[in-house]
C-alpha atoms as a PDB file:
ATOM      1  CA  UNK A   1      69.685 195.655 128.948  1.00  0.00           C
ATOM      2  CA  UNK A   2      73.450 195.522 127.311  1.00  0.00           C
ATOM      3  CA  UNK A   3      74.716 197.451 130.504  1.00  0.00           C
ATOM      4  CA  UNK A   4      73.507 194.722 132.379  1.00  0.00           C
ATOM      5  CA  UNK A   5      75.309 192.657 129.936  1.00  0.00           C
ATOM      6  CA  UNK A   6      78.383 194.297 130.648  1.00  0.00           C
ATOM      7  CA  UNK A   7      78.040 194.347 133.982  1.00  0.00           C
ATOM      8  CA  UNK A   8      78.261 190.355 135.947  1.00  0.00           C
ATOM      9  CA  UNK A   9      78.036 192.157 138.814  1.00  0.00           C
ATOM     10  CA  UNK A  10      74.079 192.916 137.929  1.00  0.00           C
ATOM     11  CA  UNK A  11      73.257 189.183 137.054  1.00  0.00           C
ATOM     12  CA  UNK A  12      70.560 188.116 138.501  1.00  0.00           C
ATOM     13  CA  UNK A  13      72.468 184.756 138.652  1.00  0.00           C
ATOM     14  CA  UNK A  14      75.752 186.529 139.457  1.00  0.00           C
ATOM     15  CA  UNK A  15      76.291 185.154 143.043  1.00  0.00           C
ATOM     16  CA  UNK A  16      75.556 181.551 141.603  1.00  0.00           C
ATOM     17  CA  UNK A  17      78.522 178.961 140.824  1.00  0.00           C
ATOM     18  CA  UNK A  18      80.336 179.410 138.066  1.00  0.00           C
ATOM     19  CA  UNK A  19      78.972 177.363 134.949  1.00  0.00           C
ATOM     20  CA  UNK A  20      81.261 174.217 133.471  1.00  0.00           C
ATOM     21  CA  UNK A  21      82.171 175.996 130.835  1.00  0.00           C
ATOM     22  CA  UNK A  22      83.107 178.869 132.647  1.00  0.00           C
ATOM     23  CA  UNK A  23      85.496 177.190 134.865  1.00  0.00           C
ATOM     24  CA  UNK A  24      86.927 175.015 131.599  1.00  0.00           C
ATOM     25  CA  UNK A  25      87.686 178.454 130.423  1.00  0.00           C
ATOM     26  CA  UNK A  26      89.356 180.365 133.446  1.00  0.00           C
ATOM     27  CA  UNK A  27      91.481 177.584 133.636  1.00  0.00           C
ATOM     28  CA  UNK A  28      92.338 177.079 130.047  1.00  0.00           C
ATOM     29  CA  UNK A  29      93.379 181.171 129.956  1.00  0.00           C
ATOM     30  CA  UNK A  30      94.712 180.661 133.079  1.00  0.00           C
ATOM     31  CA  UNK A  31      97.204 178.438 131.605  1.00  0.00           C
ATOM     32  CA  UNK A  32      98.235 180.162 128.724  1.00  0.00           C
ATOM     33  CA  UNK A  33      98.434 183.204 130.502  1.00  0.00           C
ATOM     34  CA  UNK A  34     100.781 181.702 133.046  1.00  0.00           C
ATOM     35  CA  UNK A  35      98.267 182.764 136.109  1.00  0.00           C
ATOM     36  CA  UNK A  36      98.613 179.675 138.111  1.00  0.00           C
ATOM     37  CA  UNK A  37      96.811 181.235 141.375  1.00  0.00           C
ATOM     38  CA  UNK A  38      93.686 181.410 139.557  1.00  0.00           C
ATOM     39  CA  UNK A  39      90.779 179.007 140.904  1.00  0.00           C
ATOM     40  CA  UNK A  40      87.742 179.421 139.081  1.00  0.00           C
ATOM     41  CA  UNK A  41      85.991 177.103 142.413  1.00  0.00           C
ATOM     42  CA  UNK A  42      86.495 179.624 144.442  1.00  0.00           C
ATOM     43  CA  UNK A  43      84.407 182.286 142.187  1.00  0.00           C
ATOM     44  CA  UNK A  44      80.506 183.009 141.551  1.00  0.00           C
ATOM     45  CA  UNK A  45      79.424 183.630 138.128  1.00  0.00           C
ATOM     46  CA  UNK A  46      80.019 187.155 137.926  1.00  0.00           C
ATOM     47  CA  UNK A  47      83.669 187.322 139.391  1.00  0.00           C
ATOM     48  CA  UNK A  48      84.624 184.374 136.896  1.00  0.00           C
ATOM     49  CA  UNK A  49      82.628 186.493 134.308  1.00  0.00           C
ATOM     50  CA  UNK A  50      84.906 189.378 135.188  1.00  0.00           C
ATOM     51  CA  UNK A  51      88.327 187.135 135.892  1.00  0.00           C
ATOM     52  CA  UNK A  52      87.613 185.789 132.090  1.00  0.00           C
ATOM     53  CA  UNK A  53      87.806 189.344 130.659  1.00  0.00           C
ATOM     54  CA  UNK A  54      90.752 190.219 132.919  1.00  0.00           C
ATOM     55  CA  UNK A  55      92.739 186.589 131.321  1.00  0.00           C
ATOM     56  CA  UNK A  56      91.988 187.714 128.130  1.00  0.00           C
ATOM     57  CA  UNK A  57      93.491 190.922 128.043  1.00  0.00           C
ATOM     58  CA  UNK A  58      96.394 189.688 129.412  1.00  0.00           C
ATOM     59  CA  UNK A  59      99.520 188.690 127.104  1.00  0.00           C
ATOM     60  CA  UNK A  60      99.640 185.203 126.265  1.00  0.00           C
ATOM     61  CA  UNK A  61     102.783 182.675 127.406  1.00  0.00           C
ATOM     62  CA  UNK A  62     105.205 182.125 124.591  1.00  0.00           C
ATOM     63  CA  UNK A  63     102.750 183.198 122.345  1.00  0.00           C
ATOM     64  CA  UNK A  64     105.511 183.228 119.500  1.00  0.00           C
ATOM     65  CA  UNK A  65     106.158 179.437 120.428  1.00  0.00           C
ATOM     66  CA  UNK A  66     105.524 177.134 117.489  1.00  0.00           C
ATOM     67  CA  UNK A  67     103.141 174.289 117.623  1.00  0.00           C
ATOM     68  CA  UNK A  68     104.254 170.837 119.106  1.00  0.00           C
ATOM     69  CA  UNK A  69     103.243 167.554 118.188  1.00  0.00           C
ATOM     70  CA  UNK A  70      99.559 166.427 117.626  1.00  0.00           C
ATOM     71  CA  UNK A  71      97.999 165.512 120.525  1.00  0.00           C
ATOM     72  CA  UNK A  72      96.849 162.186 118.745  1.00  0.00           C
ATOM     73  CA  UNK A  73      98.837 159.805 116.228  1.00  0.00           C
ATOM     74  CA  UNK A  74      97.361 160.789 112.741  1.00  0.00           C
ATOM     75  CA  UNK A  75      97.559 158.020 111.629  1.00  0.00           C
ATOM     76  CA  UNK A  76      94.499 156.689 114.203  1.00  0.00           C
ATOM     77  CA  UNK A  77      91.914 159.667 113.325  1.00  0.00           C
ATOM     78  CA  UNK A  78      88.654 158.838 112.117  1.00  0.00           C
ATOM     79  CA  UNK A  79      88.627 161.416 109.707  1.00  0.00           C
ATOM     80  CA  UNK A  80      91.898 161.413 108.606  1.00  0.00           C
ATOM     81  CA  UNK A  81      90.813 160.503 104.810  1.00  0.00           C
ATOM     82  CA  UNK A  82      89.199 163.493 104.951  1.00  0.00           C
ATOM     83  CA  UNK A  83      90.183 167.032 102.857  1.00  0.00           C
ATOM     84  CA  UNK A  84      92.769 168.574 104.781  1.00  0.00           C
ATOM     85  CA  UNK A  85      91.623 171.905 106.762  1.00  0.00           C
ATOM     86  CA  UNK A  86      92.360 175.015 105.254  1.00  0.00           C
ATOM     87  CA  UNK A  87      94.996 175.879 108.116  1.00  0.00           C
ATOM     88  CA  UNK A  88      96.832 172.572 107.483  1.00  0.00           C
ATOM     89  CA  UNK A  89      97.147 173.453 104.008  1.00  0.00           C
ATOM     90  CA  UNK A  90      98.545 176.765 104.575  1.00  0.00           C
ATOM     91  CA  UNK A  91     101.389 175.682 107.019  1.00  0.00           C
ATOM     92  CA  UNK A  92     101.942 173.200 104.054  1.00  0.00           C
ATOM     93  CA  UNK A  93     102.170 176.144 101.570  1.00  0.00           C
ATOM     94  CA  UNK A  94     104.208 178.288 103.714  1.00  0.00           C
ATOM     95  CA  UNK A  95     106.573 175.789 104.858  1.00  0.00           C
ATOM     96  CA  UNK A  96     107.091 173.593 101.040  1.00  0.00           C
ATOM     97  CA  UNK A  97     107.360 177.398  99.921  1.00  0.00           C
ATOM     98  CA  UNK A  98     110.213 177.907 102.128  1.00  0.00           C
ATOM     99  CA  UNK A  99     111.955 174.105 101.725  1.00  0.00           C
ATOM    100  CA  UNK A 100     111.472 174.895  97.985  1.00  0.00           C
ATOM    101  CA  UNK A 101     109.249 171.959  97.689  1.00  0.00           C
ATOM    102  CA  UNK A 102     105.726 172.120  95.844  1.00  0.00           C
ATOM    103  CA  UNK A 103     102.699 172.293  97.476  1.00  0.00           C
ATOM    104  CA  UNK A 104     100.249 169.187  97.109  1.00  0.00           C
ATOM    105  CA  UNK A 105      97.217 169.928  95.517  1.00  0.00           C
ATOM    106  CA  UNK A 106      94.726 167.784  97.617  1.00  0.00           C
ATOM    107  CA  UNK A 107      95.439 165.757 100.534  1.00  0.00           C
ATOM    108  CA  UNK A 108      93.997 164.399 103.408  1.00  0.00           C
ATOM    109  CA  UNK A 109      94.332 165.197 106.657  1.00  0.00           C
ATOM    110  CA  UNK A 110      96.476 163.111 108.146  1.00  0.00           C
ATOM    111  CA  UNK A 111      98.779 163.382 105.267  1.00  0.00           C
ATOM    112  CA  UNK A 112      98.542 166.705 105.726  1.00  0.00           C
ATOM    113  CA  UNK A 113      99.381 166.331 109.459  1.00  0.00           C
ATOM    114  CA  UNK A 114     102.853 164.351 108.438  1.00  0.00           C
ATOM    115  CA  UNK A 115     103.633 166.636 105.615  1.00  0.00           C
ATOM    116  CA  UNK A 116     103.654 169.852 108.341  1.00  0.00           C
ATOM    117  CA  UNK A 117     105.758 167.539 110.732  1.00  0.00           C
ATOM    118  CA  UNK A 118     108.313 166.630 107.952  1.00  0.00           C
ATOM    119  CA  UNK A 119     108.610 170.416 106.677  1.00  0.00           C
ATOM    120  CA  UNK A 120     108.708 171.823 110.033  1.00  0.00           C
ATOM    121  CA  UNK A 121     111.866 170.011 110.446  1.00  0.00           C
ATOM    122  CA  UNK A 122     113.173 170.568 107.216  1.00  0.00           C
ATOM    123  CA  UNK A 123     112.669 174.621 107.481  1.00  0.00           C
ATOM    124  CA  UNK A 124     112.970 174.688 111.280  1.00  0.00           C
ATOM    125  CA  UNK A 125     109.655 176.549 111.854  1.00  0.00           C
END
């Protein structure tokens, strides 16, 4: 059964459309992958099953790019008061590290948020 798996080609379902989520996906790798000729529409199941594996060995797009801005003001999340992620504190750690600032023991996420904006500037990562 895993070698049918491994193998769209064997679905049952293969020739069917391609799922939501399979499309969402092909054209989110798509993107990063800089394959803009890619049109998950114009794929069954089992060629978008095989296109996804094919994106995702591919290098990624500025993958050494920093990250931009939040897609959403901060300051208007509804969990915002919330404890900041583990990632957020870590870019706060390894940035106020760097700045030669301290690191803040426990805050939110939105603070958090600001605090990675205000050190990336400060240390230019």
């Amino acid at each position: 059964m895993s070698n049918q798996l491994n193998n769209p080609s064997q679905w049952t379902t293969g020739g069917d459309a391609p799922t939501d989520k399979q499309k969402s996906f092909i054209s989110t790798l798509a993107s990063s992958k800089g394959a803009s000729d890619v049109d998950p529409n114009a794929m069954n199941k089992s060629e978008a099953s095989a296109k996804i594996e094919e994106l995702k060995n591919q290098p990624t797009q500025n993958a050494g790019a920093s990250a931009g801005q939040p897609i959403q003001n901060p300051d208007t999340w509804t969990t915002g008061d919330d404890k900041a992620t583990g990632k957020q504190m870590g870019y706060v750690a390894v940035m106020a590290k760097k700045a030669g600032e301290s690191v803040p023991e426990s805050i939110g996420k939105t603070d958090a948020s600001k605090k990675i904006e205000e050190l990336k500037e400060k240390t230019g990562m």
